[in-house]
PDB file of N, CA and C in Angstrom:
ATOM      1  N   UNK A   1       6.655  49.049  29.451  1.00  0.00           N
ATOM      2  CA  UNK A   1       7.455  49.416  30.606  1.00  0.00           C
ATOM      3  C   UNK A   1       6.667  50.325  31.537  1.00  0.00           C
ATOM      4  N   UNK A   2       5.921  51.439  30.861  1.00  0.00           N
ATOM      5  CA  UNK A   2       5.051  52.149  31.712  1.00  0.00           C
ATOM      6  C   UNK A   2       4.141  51.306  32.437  1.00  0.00           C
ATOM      7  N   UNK A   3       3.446  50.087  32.107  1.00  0.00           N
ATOM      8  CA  UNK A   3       2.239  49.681  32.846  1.00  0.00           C
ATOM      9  C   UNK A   3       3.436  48.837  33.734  1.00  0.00           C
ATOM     10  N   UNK A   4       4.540  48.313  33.779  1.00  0.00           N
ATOM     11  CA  UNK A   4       5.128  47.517  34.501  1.00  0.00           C
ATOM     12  C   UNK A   4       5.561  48.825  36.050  1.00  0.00           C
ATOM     13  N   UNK A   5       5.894  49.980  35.434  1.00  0.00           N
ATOM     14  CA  UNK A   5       6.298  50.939  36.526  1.00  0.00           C
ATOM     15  C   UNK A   5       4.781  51.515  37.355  1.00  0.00           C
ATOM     16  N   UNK A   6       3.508  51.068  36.517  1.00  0.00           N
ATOM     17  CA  UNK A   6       2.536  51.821  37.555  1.00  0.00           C
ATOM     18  C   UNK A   6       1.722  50.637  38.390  1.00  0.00           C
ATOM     19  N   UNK A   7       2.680  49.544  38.256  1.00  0.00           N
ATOM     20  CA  UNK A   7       1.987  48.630  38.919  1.00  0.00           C
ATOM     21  C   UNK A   7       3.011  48.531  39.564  1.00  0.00           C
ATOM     22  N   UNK A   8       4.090  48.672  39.691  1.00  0.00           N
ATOM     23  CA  UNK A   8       4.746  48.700  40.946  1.00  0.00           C
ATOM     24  C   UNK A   8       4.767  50.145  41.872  1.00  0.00           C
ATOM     25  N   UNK A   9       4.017  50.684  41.254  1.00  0.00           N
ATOM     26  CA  UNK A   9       3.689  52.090  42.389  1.00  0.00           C
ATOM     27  C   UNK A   9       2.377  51.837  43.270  1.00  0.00           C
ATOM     28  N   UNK A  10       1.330  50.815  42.444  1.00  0.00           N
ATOM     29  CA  UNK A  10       0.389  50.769  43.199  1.00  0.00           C
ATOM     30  C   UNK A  10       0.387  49.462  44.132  1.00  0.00           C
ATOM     31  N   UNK A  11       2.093  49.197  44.407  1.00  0.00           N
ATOM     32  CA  UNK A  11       1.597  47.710  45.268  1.00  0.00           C
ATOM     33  C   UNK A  11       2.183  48.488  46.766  1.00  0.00           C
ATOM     34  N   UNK A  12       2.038  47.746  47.949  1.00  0.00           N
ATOM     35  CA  UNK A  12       1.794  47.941  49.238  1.00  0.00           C
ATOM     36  C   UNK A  12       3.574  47.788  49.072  1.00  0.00           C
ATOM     37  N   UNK A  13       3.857  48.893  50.188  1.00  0.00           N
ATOM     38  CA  UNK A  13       5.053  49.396  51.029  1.00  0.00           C
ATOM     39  C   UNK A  13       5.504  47.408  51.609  1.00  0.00           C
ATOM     40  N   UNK A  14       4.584  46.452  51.803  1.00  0.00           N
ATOM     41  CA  UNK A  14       5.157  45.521  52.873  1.00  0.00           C
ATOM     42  C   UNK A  14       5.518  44.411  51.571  1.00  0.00           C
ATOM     43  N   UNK A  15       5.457  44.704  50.427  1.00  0.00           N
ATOM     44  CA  UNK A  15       5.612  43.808  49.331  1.00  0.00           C
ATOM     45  C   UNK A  15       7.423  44.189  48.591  1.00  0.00           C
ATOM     46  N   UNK A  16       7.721  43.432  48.692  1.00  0.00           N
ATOM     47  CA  UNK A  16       9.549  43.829  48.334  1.00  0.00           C
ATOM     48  C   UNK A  16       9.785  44.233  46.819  1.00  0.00           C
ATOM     49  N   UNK A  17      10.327  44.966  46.210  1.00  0.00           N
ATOM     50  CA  UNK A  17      10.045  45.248  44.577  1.00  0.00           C
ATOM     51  C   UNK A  17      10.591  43.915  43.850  1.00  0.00           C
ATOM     52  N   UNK A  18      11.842  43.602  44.781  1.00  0.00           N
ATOM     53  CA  UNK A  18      12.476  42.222  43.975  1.00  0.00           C
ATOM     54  C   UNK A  18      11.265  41.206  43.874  1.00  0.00           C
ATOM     55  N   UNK A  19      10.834  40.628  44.957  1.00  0.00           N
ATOM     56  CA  UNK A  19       9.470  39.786  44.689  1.00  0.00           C
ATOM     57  C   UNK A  19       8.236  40.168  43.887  1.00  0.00           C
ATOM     58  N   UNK A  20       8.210  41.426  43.681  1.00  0.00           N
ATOM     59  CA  UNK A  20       6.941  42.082  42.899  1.00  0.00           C
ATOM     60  C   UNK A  20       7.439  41.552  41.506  1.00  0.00           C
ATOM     61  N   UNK A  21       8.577  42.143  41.222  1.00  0.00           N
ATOM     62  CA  UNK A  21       9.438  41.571  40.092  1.00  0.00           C
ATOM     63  C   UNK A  21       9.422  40.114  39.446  1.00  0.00           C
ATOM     64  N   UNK A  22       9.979  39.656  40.406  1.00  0.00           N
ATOM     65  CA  UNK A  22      10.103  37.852  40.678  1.00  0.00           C
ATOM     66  C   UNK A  22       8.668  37.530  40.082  1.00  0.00           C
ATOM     67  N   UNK A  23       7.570  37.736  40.744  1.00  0.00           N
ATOM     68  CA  UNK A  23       6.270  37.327  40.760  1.00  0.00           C
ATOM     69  C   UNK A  23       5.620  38.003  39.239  1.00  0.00           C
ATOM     70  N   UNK A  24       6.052  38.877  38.722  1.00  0.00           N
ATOM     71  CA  UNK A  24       5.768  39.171  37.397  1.00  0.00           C
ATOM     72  C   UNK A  24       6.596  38.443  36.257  1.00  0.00           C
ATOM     73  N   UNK A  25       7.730  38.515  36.437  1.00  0.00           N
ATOM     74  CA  UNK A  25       8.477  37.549  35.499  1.00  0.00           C
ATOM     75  C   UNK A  25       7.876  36.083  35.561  1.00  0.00           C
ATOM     76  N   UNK A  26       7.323  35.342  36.505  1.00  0.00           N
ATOM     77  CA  UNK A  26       6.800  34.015  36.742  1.00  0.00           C
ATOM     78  C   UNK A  26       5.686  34.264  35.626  1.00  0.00           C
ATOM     79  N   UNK A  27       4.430  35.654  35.920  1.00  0.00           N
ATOM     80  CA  UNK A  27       3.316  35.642  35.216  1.00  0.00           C
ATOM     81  C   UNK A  27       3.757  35.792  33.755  1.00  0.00           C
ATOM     82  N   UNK A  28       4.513  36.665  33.787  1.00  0.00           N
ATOM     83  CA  UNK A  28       4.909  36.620  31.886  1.00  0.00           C
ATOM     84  C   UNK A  28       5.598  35.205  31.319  1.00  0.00           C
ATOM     85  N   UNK A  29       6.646  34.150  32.334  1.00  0.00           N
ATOM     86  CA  UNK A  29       6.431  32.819  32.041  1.00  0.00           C
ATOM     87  C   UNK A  29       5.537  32.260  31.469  1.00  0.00           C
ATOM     88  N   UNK A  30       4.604  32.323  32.685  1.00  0.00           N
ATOM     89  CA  UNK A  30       3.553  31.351  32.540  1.00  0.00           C
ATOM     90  C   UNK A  30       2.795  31.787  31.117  1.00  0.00           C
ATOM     91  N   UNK A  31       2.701  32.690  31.278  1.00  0.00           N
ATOM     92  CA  UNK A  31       2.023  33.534  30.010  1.00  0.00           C
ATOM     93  C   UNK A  31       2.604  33.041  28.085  1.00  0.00           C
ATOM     94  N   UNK A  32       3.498  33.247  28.667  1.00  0.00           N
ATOM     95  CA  UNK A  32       4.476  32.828  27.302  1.00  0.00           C
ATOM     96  C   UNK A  32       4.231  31.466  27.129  1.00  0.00           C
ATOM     97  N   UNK A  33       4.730  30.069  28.322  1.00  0.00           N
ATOM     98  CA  UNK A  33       4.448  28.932  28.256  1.00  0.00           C
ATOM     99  C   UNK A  33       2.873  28.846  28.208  1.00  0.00           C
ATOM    100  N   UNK A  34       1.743  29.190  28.533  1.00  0.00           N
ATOM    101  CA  UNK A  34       0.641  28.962  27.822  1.00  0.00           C
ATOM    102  C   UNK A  34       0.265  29.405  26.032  1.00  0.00           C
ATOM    103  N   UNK A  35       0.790  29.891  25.903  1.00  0.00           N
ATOM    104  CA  UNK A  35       0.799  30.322  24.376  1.00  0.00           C
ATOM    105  C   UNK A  35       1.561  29.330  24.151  1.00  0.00           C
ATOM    106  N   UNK A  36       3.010  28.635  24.385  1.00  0.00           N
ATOM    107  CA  UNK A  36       3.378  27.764  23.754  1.00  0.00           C
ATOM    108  C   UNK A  36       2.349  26.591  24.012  1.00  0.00           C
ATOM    109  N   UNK A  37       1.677  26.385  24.723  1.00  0.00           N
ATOM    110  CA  UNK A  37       0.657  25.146  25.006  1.00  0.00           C
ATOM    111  C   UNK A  37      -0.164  25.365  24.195  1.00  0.00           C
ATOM    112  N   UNK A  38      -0.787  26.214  23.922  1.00  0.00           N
ATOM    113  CA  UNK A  38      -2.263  26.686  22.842  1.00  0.00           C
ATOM    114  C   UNK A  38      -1.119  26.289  21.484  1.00  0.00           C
ATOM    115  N   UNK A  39      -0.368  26.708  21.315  1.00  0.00           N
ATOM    116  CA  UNK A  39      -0.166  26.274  20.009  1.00  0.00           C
ATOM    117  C   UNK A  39       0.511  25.263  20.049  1.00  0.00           C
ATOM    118  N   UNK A  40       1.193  24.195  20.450  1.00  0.00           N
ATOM    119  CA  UNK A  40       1.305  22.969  20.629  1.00  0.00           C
ATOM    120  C   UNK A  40       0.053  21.770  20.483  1.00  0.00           C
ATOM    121  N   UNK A  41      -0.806  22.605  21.336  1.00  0.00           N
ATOM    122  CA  UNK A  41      -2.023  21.550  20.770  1.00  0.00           C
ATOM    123  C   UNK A  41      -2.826  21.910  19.402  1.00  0.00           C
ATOM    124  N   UNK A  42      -2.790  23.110  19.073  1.00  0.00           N
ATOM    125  CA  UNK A  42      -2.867  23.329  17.671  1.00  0.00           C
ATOM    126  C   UNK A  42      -2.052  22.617  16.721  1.00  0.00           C
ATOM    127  N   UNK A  43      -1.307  22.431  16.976  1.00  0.00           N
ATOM    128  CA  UNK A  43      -0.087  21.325  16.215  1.00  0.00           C
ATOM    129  C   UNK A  43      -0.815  19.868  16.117  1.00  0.00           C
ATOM    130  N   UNK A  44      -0.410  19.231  17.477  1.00  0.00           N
ATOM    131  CA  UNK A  44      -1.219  18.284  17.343  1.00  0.00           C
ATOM    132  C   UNK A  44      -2.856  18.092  16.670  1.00  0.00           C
ATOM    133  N   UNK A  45      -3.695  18.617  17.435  1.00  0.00           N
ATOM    134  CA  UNK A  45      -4.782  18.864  16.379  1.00  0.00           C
ATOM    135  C   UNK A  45      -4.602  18.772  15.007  1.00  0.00           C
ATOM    136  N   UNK A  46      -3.776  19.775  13.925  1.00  0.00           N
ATOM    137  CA  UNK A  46      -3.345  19.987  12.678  1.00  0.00           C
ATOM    138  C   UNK A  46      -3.085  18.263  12.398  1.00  0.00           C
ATOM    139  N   UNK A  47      -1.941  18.196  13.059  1.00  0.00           N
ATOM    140  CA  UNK A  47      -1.470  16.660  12.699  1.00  0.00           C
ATOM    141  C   UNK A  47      -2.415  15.379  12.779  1.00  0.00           C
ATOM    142  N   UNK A  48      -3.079  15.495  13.858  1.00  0.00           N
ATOM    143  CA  UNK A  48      -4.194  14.374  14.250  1.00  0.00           C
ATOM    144  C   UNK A  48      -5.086  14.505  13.060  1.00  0.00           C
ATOM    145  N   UNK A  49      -5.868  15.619  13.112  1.00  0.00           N
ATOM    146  CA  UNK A  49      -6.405  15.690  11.127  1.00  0.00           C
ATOM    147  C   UNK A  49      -5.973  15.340   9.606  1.00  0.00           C
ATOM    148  N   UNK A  50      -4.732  15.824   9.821  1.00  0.00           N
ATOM    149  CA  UNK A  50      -4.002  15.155   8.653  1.00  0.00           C
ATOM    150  C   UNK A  50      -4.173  13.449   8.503  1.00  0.00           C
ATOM    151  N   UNK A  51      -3.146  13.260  10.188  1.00  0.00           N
ATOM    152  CA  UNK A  51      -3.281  11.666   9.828  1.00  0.00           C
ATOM    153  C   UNK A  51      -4.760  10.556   9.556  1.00  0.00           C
ATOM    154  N   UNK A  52      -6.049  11.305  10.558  1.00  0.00           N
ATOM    155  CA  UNK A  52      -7.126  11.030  10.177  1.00  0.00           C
ATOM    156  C   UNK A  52      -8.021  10.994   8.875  1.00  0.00           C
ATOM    157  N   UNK A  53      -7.362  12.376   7.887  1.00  0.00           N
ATOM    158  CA  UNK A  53      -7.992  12.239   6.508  1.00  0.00           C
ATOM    159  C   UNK A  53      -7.095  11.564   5.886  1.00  0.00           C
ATOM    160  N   UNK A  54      -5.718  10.890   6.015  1.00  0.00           N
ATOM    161  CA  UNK A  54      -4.920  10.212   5.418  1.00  0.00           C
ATOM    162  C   UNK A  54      -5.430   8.342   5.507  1.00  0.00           C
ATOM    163  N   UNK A  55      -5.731   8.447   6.871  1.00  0.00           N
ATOM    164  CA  UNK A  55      -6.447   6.891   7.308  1.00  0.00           C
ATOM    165  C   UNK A  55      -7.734   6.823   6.389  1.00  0.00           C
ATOM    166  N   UNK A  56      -8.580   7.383   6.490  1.00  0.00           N
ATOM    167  CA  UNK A  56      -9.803   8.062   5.533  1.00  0.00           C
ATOM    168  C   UNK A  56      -9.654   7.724   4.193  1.00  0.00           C
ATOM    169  N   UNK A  57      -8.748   8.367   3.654  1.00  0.00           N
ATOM    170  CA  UNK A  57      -8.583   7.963   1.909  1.00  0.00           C
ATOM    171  C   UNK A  57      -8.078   6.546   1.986  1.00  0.00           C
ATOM    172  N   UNK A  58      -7.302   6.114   2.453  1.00  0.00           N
ATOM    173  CA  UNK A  58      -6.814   5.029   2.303  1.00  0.00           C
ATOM    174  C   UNK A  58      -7.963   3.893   2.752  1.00  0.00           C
ATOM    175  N   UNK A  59      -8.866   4.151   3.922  1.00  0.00           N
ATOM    176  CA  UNK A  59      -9.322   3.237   3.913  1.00  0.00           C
ATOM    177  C   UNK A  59     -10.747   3.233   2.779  1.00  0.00           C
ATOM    178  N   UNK A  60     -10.990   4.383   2.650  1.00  0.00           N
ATOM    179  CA  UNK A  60     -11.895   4.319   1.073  1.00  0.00           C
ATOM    180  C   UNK A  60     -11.210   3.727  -0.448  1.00  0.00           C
ATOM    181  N   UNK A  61     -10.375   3.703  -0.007  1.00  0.00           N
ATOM    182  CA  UNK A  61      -9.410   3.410  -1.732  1.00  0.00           C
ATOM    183  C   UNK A  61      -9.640   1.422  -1.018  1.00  0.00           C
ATOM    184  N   UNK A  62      -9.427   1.066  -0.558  1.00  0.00           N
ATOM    185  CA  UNK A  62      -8.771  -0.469  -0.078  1.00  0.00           C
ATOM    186  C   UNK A  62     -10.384  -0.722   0.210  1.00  0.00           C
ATOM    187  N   UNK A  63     -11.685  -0.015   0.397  1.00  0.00           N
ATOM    188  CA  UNK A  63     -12.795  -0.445   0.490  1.00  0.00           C
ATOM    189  C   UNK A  63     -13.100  -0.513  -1.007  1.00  0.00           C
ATOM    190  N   UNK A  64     -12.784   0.226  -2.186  1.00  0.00           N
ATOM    191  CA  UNK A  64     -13.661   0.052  -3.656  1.00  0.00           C
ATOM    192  C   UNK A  64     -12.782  -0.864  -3.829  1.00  0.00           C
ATOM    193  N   UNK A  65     -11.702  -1.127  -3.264  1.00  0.00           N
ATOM    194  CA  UNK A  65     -10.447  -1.837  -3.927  1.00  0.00           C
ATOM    195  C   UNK A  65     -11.032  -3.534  -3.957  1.00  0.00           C
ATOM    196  N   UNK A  66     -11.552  -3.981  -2.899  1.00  0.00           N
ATOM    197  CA  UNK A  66     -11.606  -5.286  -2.383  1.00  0.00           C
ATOM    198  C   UNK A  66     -13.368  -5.337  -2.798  1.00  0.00           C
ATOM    199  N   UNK A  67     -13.876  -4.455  -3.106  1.00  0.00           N
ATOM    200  CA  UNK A  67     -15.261  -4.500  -3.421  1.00  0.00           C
ATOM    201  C   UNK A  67     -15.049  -5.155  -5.107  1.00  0.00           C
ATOM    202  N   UNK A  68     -14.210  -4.201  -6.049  1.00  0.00           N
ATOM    203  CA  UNK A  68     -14.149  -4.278  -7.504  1.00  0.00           C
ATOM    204  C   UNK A  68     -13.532  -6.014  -7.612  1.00  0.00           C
ATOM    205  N   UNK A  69     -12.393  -6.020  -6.831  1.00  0.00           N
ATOM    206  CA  UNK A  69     -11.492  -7.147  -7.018  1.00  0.00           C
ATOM    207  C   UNK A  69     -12.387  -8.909  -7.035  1.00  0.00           C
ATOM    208  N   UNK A  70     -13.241  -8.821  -5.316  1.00  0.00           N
ATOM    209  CA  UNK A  70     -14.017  -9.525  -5.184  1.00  0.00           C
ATOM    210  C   UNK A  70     -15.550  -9.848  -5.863  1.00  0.00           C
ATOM    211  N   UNK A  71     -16.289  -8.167  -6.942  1.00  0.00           N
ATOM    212  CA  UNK A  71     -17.212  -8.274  -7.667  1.00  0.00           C
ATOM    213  C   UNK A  71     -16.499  -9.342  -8.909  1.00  0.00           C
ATOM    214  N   UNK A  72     -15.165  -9.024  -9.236  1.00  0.00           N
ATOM    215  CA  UNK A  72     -14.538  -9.556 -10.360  1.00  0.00           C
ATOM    216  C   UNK A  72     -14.314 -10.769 -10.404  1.00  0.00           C
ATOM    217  N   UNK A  73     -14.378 -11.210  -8.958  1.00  0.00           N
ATOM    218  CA  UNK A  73     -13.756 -12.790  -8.748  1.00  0.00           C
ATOM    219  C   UNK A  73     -15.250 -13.763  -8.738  1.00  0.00           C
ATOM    220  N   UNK A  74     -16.256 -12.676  -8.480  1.00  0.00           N
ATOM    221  CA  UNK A  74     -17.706 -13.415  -8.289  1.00  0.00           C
ATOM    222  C   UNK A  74     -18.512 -13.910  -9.846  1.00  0.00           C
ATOM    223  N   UNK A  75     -17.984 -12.912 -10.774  1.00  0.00           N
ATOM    224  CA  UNK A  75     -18.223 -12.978 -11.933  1.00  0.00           C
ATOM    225  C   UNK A  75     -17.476 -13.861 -12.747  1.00  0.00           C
ATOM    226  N   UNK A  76     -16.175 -14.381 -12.507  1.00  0.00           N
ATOM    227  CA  UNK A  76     -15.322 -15.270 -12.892  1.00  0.00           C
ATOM    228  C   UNK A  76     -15.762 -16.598 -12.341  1.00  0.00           C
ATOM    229  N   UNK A  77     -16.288 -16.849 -11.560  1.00  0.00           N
ATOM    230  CA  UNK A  77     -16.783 -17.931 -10.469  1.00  0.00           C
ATOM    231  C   UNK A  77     -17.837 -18.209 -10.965  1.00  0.00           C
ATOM    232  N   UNK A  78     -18.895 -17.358 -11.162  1.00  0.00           N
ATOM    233  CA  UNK A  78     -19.925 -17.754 -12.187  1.00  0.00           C
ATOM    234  C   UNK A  78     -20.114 -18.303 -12.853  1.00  0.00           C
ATOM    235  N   UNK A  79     -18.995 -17.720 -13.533  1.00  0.00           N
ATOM    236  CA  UNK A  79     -18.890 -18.100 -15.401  1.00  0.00           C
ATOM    237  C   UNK A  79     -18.353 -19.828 -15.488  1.00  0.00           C
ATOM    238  N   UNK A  80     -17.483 -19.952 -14.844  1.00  0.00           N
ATOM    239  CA  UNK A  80     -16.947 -21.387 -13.823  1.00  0.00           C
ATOM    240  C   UNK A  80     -18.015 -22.358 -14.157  1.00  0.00           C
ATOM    241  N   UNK A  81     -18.770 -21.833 -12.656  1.00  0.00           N
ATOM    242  CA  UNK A  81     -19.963 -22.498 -12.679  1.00  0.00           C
ATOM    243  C   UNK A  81     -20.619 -23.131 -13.573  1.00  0.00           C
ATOM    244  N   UNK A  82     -21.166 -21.969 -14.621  1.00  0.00           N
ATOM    245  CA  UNK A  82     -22.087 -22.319 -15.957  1.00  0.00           C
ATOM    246  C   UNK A  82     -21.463 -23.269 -16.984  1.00  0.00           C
ATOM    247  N   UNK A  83     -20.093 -22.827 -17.237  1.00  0.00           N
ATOM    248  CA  UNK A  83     -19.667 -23.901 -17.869  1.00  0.00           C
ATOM    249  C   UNK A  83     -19.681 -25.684 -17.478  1.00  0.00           C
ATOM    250  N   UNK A  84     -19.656 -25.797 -16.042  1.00  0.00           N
ATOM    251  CA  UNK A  84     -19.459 -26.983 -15.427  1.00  0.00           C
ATOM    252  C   UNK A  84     -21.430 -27.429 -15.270  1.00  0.00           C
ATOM    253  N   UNK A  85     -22.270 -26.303 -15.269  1.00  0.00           N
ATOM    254  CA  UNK A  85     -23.197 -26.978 -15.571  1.00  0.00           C
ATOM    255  C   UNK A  85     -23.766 -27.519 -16.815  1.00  0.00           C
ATOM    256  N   UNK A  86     -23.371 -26.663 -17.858  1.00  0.00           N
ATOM    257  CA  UNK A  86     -23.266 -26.950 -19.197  1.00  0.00           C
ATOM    258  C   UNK A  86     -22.899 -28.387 -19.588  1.00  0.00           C
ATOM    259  N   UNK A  87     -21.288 -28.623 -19.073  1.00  0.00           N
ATOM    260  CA  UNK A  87     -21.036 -29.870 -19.171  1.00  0.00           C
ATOM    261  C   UNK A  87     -21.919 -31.050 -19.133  1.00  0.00           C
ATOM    262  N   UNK A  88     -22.558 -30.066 -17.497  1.00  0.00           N
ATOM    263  CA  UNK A  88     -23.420 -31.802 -17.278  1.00  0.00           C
ATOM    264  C   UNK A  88     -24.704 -31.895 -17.896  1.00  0.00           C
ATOM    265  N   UNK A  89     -25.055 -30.722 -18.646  1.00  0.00           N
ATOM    266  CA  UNK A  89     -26.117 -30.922 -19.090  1.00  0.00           C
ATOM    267  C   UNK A  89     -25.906 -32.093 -19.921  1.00  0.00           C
ATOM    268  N   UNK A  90     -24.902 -31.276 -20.826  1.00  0.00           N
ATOM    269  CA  UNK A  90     -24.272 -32.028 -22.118  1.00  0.00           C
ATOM    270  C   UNK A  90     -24.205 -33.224 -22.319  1.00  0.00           C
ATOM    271  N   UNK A  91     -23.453 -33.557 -20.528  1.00  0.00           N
ATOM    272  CA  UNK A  91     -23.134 -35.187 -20.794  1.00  0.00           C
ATOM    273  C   UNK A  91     -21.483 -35.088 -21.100  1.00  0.00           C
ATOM    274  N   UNK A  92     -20.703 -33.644 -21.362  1.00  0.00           N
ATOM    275  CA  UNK A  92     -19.704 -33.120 -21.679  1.00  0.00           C
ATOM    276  C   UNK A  92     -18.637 -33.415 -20.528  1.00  0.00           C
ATOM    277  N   UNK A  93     -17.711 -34.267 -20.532  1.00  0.00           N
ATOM    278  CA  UNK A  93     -16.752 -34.635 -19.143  1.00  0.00           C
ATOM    279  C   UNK A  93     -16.010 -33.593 -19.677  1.00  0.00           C
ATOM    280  N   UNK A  94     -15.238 -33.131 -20.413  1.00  0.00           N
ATOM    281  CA  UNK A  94     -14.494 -32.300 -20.704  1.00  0.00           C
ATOM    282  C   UNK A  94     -14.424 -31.326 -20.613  1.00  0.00           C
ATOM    283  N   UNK A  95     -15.853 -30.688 -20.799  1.00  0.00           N
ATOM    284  CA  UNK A  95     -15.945 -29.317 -19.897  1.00  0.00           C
ATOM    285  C   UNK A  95     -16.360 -29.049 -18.501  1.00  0.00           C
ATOM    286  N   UNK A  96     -16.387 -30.129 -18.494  1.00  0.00           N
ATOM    287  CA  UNK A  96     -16.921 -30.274 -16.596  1.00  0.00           C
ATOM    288  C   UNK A  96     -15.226 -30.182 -16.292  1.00  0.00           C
ATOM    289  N   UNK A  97     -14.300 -31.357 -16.426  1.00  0.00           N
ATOM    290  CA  UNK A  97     -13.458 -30.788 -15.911  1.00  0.00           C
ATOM    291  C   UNK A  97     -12.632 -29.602 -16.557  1.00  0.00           C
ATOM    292  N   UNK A  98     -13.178 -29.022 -17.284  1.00  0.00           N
ATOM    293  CA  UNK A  98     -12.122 -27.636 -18.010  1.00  0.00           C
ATOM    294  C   UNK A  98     -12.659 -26.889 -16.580  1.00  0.00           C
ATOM    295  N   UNK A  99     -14.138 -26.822 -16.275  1.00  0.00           N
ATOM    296  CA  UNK A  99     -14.385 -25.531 -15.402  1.00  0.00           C
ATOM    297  C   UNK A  99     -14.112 -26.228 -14.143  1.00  0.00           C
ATOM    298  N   UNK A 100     -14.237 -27.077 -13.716  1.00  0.00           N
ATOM    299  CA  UNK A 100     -13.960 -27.785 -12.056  1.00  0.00           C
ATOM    300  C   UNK A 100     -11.985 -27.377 -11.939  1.00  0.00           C
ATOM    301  N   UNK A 101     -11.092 -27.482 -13.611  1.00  0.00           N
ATOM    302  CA  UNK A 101     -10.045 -27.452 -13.489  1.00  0.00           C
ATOM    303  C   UNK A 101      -9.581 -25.504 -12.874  1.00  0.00           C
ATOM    304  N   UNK A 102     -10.449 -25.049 -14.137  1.00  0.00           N
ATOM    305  CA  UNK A 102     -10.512 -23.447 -13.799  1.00  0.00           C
ATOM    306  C   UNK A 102     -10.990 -22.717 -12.363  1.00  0.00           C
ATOM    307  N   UNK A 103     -12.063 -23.395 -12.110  1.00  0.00           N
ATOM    308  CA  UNK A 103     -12.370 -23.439 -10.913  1.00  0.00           C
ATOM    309  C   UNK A 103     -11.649 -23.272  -9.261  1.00  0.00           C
ATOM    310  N   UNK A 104     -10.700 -24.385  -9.560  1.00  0.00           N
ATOM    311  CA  UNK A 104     -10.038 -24.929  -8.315  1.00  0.00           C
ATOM    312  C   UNK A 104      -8.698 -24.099  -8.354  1.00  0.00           C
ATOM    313  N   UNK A 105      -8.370 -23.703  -9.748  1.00  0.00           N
ATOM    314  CA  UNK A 105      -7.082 -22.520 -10.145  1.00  0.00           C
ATOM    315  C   UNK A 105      -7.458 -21.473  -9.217  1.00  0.00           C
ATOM    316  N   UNK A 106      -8.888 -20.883  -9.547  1.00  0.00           N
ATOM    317  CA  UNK A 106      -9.720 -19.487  -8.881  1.00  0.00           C
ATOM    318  C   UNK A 106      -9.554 -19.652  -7.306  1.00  0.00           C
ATOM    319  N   UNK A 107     -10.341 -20.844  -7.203  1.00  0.00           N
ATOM    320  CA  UNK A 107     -10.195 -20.644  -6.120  1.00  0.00           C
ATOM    321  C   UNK A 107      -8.762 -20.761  -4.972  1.00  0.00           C
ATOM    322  N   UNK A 108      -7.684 -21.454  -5.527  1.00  0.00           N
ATOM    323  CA  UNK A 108      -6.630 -21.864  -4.508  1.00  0.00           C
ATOM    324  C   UNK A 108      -5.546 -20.245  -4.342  1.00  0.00           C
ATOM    325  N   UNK A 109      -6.024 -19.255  -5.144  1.00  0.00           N
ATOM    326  CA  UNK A 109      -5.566 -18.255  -5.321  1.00  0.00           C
ATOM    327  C   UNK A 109      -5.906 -17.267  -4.868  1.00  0.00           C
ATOM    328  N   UNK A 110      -5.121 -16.408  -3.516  1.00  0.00           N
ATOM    329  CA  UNK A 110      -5.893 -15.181  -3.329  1.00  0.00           C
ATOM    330  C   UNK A 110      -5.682 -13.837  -3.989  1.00  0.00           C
ATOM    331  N   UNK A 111      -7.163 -13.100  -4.005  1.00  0.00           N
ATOM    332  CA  UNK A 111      -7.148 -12.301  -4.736  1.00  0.00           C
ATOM    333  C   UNK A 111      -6.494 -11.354  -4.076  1.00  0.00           C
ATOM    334  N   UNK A 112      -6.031 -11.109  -2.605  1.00  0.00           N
ATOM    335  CA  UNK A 112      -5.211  -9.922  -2.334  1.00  0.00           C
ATOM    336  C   UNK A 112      -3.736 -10.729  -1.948  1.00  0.00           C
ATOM    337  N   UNK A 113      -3.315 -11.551  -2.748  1.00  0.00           N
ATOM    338  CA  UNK A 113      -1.778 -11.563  -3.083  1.00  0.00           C
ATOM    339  C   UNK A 113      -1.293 -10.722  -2.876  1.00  0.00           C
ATOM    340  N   UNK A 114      -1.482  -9.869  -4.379  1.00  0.00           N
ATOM    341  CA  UNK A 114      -0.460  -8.653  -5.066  1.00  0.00           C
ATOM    342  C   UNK A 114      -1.118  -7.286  -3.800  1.00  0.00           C
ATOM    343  N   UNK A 115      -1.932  -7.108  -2.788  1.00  0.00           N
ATOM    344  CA  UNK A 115      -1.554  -6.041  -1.802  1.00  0.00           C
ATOM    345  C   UNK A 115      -0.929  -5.634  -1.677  1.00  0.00           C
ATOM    346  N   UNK A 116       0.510  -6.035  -1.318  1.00  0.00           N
ATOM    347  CA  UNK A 116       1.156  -5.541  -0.462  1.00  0.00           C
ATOM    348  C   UNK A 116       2.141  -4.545  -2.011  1.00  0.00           C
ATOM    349  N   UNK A 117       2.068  -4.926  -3.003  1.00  0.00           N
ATOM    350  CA  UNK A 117       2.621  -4.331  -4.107  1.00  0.00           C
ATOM    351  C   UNK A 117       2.010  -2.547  -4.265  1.00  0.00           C
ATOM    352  N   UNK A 118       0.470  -2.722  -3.277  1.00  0.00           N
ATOM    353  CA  UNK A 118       0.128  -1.473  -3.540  1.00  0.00           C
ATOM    354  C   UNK A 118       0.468  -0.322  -2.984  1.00  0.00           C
ATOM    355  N   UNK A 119       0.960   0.641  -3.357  1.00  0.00           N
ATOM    356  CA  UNK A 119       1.367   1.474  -2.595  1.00  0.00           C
ATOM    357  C   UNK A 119       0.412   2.733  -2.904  1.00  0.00           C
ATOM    358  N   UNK A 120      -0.468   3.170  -2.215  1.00  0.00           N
ATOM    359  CA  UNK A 120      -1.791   4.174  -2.537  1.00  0.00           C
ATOM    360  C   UNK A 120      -0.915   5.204  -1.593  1.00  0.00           C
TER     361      UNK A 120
END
């Protein structure tokens, strides 16, 4: 209150006290509404980070996810393979079509079906 009374002693005789007034209440507004702005975007900020390390994990979890799933499906496919070459080594129709049968199972099937089951 004191610095509010010695600044209205040091303003000019042609300045009205109501407007001196007026014009200080605006600055302590503004004053107040910039602090609510600084911390509003501190908010946001806070939040924008959150949701960014949230996008982050998730998209690292769904990257080992489709890496393991698809190493697993390459190794199954393989194994496919060998058997159906085996066959023909053999001369073996039966295991040619056991793995051409296993095979065509593997493949008509996607491996991210069950996705949407995941909830990370």
């Amino acid at each position: 209150m004191e610095k509010t009374s010695s600044l209205y002693s040091r303003l000019s005789d042609s300045i009205p006290l109501a407007d001196a007034e007026h014009a200080l209440e605006l600055l302590a507004e503004l004053t107040c509404e910039t602090e609510l702005t600084k911390r509003d975007k501190a908010k946001t900020a806070a939040v924008k980070e959150i949701a960014l390390a949230e996008i982050t994990k998730k998209y690292d979890f769904y990257e080992k996810l489709f890496a393991a799933v698809f190493a697993e499906r390459r190794v199954v496919t393989e194994g496919f393979f060998r058997i159906i070459d085996q066959g023909i080594r053999e001369k073996n129709n039966d295991l040619v079509l056991a793995g051409l049968s296993s095979l065509s199972g593997l493949v008509t099937t996607s491996p991210l079906s069950h996705l949407g089951h995941l909830h990370h």
